[in-house]
N, C-alpha and C. Protein backbone atom coordinates (compact mmCIF):
# COMPACT_ATOMS: atom_id res chain seq x y z
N UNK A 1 -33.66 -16.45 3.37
CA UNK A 1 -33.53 -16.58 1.92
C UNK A 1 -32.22 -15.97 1.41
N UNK A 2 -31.75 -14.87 2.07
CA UNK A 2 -31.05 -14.16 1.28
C UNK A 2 -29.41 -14.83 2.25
N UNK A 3 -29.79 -15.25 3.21
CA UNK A 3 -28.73 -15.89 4.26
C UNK A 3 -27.73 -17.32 3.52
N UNK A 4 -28.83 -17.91 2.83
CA UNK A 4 -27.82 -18.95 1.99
C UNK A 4 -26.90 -19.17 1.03
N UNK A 5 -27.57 -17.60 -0.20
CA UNK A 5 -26.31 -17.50 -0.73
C UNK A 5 -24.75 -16.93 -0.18
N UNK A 6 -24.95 -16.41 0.81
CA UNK A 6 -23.88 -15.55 1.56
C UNK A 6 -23.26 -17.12 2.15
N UNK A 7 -23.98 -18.12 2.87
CA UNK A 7 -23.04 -19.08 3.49
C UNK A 7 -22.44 -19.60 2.24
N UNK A 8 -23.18 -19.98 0.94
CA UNK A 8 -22.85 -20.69 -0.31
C UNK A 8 -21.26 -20.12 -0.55
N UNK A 9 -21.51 -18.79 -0.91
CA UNK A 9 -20.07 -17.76 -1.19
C UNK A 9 -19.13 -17.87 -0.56
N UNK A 10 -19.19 -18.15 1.27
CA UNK A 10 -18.16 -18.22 2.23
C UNK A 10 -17.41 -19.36 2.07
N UNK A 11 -18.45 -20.42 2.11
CA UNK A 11 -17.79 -21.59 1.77
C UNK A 11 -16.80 -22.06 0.53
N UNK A 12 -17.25 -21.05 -0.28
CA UNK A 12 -16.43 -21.58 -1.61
C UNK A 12 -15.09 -20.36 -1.57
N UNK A 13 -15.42 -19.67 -1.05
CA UNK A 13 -14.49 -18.62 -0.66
C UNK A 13 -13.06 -19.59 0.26
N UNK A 14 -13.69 -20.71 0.97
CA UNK A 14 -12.97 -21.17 1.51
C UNK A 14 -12.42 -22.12 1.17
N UNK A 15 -12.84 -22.72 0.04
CA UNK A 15 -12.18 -23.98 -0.99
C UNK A 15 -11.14 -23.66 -1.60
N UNK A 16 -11.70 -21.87 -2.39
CA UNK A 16 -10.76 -21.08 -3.45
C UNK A 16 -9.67 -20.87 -2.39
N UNK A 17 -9.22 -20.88 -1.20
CA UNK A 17 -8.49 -20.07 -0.75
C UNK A 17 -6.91 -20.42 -0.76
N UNK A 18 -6.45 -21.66 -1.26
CA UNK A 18 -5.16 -22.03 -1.86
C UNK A 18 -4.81 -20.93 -3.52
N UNK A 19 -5.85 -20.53 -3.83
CA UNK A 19 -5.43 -19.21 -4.68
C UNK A 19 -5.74 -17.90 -4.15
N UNK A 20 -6.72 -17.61 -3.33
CA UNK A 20 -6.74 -16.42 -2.75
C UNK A 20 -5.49 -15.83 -2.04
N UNK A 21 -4.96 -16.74 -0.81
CA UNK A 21 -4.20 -16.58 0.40
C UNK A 21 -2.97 -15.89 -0.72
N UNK A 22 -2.59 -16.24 -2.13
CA UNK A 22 -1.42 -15.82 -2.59
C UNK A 22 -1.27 -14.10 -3.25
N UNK A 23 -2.97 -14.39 -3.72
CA UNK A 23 -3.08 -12.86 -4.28
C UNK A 23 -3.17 -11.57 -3.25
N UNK A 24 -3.98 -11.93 -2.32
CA UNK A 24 -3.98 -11.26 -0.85
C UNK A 24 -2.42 -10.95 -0.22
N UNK A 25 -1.35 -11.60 -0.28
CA UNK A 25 -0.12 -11.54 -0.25
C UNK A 25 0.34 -10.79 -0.74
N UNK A 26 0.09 -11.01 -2.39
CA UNK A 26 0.40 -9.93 -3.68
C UNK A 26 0.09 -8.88 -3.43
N UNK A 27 -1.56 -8.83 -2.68
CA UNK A 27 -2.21 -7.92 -2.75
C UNK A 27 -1.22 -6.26 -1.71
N UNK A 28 -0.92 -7.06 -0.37
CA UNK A 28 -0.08 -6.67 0.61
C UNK A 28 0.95 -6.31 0.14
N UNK A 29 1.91 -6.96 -0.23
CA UNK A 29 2.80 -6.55 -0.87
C UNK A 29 3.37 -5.06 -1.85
N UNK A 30 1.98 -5.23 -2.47
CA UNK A 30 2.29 -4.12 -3.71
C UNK A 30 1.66 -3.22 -2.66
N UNK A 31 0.59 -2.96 -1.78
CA UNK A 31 0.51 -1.97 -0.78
C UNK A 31 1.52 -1.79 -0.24
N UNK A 32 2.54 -2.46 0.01
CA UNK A 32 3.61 -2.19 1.04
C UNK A 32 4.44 -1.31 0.39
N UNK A 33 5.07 -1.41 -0.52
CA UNK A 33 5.64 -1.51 -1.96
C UNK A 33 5.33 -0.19 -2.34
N UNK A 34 3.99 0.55 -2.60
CA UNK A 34 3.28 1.72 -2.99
C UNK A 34 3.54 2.63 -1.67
N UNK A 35 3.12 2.13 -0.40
CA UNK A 35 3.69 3.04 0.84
C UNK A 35 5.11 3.61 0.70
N UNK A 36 6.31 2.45 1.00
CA UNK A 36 7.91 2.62 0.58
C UNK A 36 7.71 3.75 -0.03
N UNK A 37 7.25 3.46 -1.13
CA UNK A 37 7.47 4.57 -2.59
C UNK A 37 6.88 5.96 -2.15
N UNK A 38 5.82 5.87 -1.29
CA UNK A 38 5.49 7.40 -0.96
C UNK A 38 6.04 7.98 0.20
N UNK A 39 6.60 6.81 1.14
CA UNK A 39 7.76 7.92 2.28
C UNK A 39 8.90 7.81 1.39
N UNK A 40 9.80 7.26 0.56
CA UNK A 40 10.79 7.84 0.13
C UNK A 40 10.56 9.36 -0.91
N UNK A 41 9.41 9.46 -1.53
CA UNK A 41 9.01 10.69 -2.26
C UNK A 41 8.86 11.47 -0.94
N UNK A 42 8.14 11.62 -0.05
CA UNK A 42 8.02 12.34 1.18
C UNK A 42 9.50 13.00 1.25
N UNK A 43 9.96 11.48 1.81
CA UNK A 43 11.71 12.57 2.18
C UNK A 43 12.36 13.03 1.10
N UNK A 44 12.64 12.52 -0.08
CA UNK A 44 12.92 13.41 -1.30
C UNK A 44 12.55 14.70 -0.89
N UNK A 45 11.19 15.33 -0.77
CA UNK A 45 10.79 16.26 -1.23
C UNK A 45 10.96 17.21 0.23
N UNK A 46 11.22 16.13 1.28
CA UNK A 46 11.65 17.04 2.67
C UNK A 46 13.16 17.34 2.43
N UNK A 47 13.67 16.64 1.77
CA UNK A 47 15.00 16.84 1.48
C UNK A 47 15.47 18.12 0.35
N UNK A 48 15.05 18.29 -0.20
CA UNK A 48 14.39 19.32 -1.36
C UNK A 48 14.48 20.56 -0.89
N UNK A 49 13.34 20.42 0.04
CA UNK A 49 13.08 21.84 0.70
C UNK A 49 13.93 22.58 1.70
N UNK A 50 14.27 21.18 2.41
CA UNK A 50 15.88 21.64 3.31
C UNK A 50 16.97 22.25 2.35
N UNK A 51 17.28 21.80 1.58
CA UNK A 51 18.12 22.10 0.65
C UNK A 51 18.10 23.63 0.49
N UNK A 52 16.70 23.68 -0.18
CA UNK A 52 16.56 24.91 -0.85
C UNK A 52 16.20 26.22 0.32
N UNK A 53 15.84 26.13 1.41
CA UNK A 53 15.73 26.64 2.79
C UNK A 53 17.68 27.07 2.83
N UNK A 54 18.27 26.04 2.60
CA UNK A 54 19.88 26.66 3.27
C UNK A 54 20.30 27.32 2.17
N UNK A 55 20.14 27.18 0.52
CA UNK A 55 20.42 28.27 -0.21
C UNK A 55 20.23 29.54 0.18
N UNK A 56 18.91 29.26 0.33
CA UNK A 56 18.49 30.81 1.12
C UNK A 56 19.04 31.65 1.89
N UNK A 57 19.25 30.70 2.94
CA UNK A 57 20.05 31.30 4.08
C UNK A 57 21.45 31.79 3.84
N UNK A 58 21.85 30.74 2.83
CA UNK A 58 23.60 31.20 2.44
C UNK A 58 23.70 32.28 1.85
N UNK A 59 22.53 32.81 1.00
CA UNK A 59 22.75 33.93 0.22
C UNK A 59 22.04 35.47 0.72
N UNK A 60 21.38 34.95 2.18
CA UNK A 60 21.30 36.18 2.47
C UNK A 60 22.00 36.46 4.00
């Protein structure tokens, strides 16, 4: 009983999928996009600390 709506859904899942396949793309994308953005903040902020590590050192 509960098995047919699930094939019903797949199937139409698979009709819709000339609009899915693009948002799923989108979807990837802006994940990819959001990663980039958090290793370049990463090294920013590794960069930062190096920085501020050799002040240190210069002044003592």
């Amino acid at each position: 009983m509960t098995i047919t709506p699930a094939i019903l859904s797949i199937s139409s899942l698979v009709r819709s999928s000339s609009l899915l396949l693009p948002l799923l793309l989108l979807l990837l994308l802006l994940l990819l996009l959001l990663l980039l953005l958090l290793l370049l903040l990463l090294l920013l902020l590794l960069l930062l600390l190096l920085y501020n590590s050799y002040i240190i050192f210069s002044i003592s």
